[in-house]
Protein backbone atom coordinates (compact mmCIF):
# COMPACT_ATOMS: atom_id res chain seq x y z
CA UNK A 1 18.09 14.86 15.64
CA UNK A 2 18.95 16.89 18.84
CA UNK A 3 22.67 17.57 19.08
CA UNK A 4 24.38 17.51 22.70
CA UNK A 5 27.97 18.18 23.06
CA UNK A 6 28.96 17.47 19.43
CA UNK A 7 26.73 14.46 19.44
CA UNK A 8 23.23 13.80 18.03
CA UNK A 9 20.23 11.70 20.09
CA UNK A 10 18.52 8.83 18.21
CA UNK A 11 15.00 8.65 19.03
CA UNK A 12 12.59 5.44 18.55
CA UNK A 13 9.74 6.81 16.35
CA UNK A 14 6.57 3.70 15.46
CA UNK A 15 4.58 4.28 12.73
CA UNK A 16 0.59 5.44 12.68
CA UNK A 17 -1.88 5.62 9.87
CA UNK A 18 -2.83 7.67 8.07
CA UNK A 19 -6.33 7.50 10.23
CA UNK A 20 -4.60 8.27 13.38
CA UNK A 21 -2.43 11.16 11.28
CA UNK A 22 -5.72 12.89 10.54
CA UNK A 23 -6.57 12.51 14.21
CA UNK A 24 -4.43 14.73 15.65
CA UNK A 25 -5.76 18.45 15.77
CA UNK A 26 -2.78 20.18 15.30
CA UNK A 27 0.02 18.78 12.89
CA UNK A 28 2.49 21.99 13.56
CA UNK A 29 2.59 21.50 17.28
CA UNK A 30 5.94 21.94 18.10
CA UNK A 31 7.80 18.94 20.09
CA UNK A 32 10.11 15.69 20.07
CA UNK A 33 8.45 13.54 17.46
CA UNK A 34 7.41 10.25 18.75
CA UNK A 35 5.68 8.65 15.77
CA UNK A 36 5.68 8.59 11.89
CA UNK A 37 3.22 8.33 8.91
CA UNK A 38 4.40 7.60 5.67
CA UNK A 39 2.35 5.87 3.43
CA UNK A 40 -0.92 7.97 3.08
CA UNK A 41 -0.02 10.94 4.15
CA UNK A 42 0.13 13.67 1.53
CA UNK A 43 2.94 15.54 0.95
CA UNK A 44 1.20 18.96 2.29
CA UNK A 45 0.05 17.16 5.47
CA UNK A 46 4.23 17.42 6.30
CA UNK A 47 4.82 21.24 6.34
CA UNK A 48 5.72 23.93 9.08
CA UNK A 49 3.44 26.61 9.60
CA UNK A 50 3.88 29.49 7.50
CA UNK A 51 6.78 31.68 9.66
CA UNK A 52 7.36 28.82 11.91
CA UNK A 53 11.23 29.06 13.32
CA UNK A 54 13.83 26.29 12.56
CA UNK A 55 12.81 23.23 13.72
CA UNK A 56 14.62 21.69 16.76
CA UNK A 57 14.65 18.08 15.53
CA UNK A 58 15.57 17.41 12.31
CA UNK A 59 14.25 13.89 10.72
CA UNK A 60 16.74 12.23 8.36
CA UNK A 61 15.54 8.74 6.36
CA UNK A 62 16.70 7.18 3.23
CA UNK A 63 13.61 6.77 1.01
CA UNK A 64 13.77 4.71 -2.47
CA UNK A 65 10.88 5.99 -5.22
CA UNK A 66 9.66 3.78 -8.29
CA UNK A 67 9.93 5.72 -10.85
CA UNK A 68 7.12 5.78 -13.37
CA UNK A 69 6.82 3.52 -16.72
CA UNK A 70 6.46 5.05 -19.81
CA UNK A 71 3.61 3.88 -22.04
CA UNK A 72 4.63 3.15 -25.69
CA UNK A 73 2.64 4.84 -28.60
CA UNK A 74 -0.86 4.22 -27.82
CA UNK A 75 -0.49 2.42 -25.40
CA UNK A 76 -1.50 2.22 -21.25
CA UNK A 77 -0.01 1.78 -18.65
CA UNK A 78 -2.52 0.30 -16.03
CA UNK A 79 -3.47 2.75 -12.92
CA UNK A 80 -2.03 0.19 -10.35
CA UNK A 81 0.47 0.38 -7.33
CA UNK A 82 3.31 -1.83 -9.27
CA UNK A 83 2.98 -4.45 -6.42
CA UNK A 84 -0.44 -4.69 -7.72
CA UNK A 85 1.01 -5.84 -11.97
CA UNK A 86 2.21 -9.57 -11.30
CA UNK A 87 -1.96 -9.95 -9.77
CA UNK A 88 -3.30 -7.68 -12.26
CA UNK A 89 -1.66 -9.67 -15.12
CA UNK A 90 -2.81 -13.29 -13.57
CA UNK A 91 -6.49 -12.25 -13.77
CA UNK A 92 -6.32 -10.82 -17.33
CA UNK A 93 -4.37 -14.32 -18.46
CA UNK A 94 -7.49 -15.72 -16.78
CA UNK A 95 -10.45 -14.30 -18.25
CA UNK A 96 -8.34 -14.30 -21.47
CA UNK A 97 -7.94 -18.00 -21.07
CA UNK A 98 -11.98 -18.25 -20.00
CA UNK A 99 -13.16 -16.89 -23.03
CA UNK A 100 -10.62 -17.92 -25.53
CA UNK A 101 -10.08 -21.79 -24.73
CA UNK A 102 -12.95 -22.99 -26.83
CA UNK A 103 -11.15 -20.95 -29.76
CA UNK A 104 -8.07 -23.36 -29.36
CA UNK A 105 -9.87 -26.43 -29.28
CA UNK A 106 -11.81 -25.65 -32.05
CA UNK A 107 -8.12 -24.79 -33.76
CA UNK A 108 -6.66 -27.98 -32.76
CA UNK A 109 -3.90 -26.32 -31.02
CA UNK A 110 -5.12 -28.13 -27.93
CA UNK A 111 -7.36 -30.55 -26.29
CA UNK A 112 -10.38 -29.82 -24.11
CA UNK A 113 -8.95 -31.48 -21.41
CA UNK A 114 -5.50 -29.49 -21.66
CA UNK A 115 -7.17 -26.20 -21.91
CA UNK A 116 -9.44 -26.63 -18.68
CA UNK A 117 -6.35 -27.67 -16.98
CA UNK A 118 -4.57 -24.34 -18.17
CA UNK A 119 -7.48 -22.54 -17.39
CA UNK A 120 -7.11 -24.03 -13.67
CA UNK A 121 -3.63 -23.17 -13.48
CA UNK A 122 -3.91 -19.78 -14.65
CA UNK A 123 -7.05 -19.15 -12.01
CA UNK A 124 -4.60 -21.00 -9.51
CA UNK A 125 -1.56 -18.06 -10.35
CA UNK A 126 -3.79 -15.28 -10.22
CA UNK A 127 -4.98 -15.98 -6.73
CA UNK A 128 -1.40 -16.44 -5.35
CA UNK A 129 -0.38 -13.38 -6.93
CA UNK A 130 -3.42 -11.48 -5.10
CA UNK A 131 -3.00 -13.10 -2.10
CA UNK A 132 0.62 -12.02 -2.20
CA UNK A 133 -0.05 -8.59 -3.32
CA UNK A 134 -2.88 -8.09 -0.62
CA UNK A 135 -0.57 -9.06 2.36
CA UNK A 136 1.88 -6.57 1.31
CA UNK A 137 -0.44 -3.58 1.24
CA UNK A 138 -1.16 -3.34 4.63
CA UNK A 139 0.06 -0.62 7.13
CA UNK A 140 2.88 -1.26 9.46
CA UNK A 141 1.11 0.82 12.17
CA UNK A 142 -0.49 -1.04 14.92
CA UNK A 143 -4.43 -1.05 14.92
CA UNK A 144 -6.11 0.20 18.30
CA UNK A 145 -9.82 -0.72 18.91
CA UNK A 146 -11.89 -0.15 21.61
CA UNK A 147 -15.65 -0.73 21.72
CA UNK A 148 -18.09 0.75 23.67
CA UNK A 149 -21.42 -1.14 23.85
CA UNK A 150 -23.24 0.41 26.76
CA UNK A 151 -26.16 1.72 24.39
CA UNK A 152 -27.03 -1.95 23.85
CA UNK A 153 -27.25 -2.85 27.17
CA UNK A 154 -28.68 -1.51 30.15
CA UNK A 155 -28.23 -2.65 33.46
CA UNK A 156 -31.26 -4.22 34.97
């Protein structure tokens, strides 16, 4: 933030994605930053040119990272952004329940007509929780699009 006479400047910053990120030529231009990217830009994509000066404006942000599970003695821990588990977890109870149900009949531990009621409860869960999931992994930053469809038409 720009200090003036003691005081610093706040500056309204919107987000972009990582599409528009990549879009810009040159990442160490020097100036008042105007936008953001966060999620999807690496790391390396947020660095000063090699004997760049001090910068002028100085971002500061409170950031909270999940930290990683552990996986227990031979064990996995799924490859999945942890908003991702709760839906991941649905659709294995799922096809579980799909190929297993027939198992508990046969056992007597339930009727045919209770297990393809589980079965539609469980398919019922697992949607929500993807639905859920999917609406929260969507960028904040505004989408621009603007179509140019002169090549399919010609003026007559």
């Amino acid at each position: 933030m720009p200090q003036t006479g003691g005081g610093t400047i706040d500056r309204i910053m919107l987000p972009i994605g990582r599409d528009d990120y990549a879009a810009y030529p040159t990442k160490t231009l020097a100036g008042t930053p105007t936008v953001y990217c966060s999620s999807g830009c690496s790391a390396a994509d947020h660095h000063l040119a090699a004997g760049a000066q001090r910068p002028a404006n100085v971002i500061t942000y409170d950031m909270l990272r999940m930290s990683q599970d552990a996986a227990v003695s031979m064990g996995q821990t799924p490859d999945a952004p942890n908003r991702f588990l709760d839906a991941l977890c649905g659709k294995l109870a799922f096809r579980l329940g799909r190929k297993f149900w027939s198992d508990l009949v046969r056992a007597g531990k339930m009727t045919e007509q209770a297990a393809l009621k589980m079965l539609g409860d469980l398919k019922e869960e697992a949607e929500e929780a993807w639905q859920i999931a999917a609406l929260d992994d969507q960028e904040m930053a505004p989408l621009i699009m603007s179509l140019d469809l002169s090549s399919y038409y010609s003026p007559r």
